[in-house]
N, C-alpha and C. Protein backbone atom coordinates (compact mmCIF):
# COMPACT_ATOMS: atom_id res chain seq x y z
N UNK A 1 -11.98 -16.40 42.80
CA UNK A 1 -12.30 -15.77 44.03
C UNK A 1 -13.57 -16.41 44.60
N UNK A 2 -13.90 -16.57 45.61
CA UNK A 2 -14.98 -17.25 46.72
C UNK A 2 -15.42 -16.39 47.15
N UNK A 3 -16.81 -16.14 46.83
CA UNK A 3 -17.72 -14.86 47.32
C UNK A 3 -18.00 -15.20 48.84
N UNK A 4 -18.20 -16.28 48.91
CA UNK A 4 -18.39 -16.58 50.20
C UNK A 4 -17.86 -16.36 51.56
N UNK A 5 -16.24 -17.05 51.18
CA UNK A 5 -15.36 -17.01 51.68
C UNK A 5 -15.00 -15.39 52.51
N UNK A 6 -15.03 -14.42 51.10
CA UNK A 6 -14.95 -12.96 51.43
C UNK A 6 -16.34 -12.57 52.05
N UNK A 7 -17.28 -12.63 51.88
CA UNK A 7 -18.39 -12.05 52.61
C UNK A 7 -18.58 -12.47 53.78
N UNK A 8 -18.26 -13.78 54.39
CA UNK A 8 -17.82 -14.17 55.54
C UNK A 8 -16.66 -12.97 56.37
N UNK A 9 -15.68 -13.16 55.96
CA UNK A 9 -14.09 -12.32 56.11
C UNK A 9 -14.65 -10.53 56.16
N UNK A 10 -15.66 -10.54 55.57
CA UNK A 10 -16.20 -9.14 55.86
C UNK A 10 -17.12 -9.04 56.53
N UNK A 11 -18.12 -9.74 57.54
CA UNK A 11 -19.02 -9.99 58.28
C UNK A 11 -18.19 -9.88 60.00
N UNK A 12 -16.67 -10.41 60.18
CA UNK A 12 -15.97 -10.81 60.74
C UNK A 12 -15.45 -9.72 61.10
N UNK A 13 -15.63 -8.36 60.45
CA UNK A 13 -14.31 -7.93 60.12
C UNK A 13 -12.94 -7.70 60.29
N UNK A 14 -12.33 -8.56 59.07
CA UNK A 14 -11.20 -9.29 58.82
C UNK A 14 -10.86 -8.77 57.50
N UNK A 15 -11.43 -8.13 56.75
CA UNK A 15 -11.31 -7.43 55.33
C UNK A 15 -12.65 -6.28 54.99
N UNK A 16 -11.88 -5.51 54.61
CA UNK A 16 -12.48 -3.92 54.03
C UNK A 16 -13.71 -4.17 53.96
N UNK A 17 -14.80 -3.48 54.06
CA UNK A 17 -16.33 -4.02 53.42
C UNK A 17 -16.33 -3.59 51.89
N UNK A 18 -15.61 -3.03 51.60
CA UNK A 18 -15.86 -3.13 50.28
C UNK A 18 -14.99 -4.00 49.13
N UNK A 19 -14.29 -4.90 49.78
CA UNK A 19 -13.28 -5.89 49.22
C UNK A 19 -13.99 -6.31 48.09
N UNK A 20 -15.04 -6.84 48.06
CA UNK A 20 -15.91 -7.35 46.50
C UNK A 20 -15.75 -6.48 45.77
N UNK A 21 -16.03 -5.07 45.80
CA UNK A 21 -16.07 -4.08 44.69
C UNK A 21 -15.12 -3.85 44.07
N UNK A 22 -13.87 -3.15 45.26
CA UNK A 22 -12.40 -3.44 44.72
C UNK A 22 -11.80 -4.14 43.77
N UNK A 23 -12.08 -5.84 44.21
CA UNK A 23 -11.73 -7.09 43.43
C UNK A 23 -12.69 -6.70 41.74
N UNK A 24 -13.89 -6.68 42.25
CA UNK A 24 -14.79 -6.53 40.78
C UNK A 24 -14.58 -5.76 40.05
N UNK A 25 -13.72 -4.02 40.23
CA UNK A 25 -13.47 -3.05 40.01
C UNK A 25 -11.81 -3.40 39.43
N UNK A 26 -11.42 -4.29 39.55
CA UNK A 26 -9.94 -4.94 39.45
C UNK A 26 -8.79 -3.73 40.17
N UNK A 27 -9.22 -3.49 41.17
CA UNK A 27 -8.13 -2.89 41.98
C UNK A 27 -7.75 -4.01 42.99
N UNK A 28 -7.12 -3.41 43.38
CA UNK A 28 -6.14 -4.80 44.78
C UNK A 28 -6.74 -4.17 46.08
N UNK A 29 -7.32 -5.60 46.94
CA UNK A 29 -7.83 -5.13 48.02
C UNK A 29 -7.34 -4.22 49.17
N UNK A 30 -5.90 -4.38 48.58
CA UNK A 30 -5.46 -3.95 49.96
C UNK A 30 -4.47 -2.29 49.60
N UNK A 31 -4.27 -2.37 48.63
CA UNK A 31 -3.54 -0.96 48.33
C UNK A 31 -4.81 -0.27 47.33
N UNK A 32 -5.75 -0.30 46.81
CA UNK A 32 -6.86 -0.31 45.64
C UNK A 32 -5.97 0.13 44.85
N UNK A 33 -4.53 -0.09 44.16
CA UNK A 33 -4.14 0.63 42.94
C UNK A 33 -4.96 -0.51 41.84
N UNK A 34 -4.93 0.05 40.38
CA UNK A 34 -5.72 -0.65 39.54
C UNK A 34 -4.74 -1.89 38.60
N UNK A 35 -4.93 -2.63 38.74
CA UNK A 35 -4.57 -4.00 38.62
C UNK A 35 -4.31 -4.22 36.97
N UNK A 36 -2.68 -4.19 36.30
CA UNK A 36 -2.98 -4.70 35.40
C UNK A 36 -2.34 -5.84 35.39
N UNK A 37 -2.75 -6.86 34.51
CA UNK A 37 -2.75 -8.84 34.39
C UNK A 37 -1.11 -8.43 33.96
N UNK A 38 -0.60 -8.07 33.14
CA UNK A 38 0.51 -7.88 32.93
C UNK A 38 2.08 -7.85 33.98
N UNK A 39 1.44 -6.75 34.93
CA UNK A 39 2.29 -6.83 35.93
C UNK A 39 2.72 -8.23 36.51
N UNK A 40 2.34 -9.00 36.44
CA UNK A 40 2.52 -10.45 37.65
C UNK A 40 3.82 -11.19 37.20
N UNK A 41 4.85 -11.46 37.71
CA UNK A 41 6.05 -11.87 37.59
C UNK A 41 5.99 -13.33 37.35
N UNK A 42 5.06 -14.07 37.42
CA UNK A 42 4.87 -15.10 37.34
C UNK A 42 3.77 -16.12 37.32
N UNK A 43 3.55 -17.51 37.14
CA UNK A 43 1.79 -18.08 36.83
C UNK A 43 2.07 -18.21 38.21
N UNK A 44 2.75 -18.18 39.36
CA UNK A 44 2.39 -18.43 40.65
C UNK A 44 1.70 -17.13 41.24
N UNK A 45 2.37 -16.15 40.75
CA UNK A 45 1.82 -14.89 41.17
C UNK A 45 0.33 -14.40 40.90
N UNK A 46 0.25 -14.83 39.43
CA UNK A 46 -1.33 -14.42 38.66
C UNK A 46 -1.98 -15.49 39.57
N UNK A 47 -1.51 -16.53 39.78
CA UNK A 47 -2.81 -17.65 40.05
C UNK A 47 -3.01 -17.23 42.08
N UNK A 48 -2.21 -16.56 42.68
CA UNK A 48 -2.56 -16.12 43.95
C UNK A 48 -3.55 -14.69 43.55
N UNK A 49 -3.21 -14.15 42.19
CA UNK A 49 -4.50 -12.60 41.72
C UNK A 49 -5.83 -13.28 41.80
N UNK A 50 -5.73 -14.62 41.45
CA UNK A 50 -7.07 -15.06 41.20
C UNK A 50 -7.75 -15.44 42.29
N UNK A 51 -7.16 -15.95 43.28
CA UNK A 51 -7.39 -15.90 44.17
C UNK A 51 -7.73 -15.00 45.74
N UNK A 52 -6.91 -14.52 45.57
CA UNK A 52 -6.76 -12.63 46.92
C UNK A 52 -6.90 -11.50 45.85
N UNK A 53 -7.36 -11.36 44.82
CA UNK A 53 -6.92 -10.24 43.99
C UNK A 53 -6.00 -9.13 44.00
N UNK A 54 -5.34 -9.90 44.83
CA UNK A 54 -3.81 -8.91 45.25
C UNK A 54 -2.62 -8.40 43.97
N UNK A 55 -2.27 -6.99 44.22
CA UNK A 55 -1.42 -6.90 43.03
C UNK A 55 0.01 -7.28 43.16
N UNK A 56 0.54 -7.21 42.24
CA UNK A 56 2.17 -7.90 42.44
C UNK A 56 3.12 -7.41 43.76
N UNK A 57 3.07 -5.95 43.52
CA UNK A 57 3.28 -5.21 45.02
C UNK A 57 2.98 -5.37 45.95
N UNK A 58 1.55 -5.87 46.34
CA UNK A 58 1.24 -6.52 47.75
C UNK A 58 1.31 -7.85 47.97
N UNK A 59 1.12 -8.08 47.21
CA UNK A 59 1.88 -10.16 47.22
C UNK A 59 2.83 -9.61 47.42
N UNK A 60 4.28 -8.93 46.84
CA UNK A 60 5.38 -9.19 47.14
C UNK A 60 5.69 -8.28 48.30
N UNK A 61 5.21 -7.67 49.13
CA UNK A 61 5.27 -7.08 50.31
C UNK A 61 4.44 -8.54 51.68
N UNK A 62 3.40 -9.03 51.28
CA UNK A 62 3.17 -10.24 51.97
C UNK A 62 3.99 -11.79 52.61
N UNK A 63 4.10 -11.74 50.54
CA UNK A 63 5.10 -13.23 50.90
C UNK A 63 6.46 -12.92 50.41
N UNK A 64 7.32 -11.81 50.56
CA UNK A 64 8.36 -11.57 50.15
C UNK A 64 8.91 -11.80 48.44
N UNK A 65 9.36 -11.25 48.31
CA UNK A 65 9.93 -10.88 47.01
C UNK A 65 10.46 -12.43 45.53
């Protein structure tokens, strides 16, 4: 994750102000359910968590199924 990137994106607002905590808190920014590593259907999927800290459910509501 790019602190930057997001603190920018939250300066903008373009994402939650509390998106860092969420992510740090390992909930998903965008639904806050709590994130487990397990769930992810795939290393394409985990490696977009690492990136958006998005959970499998909202990746797969984003970029389709």
């Amino acid at each position: 994750m790019n602190r930057n990137i997001i603190e920018q994106a939250q300066k903008l607002g373009l994402i939650k102000p509390n998106t860092m905590e969420l992510i740090e808190d390992r909930k998903c920014p965008l639904c806050e359910t709590r994130i487990d590593i397990n769930e992810f259907n795939n290393d394409l999927s985990l490696k977009e968590f690492t990136i958006s800290g998005m959970c499998q459910k909202c990746q797969n509501k984003i970029f389709g199924e």
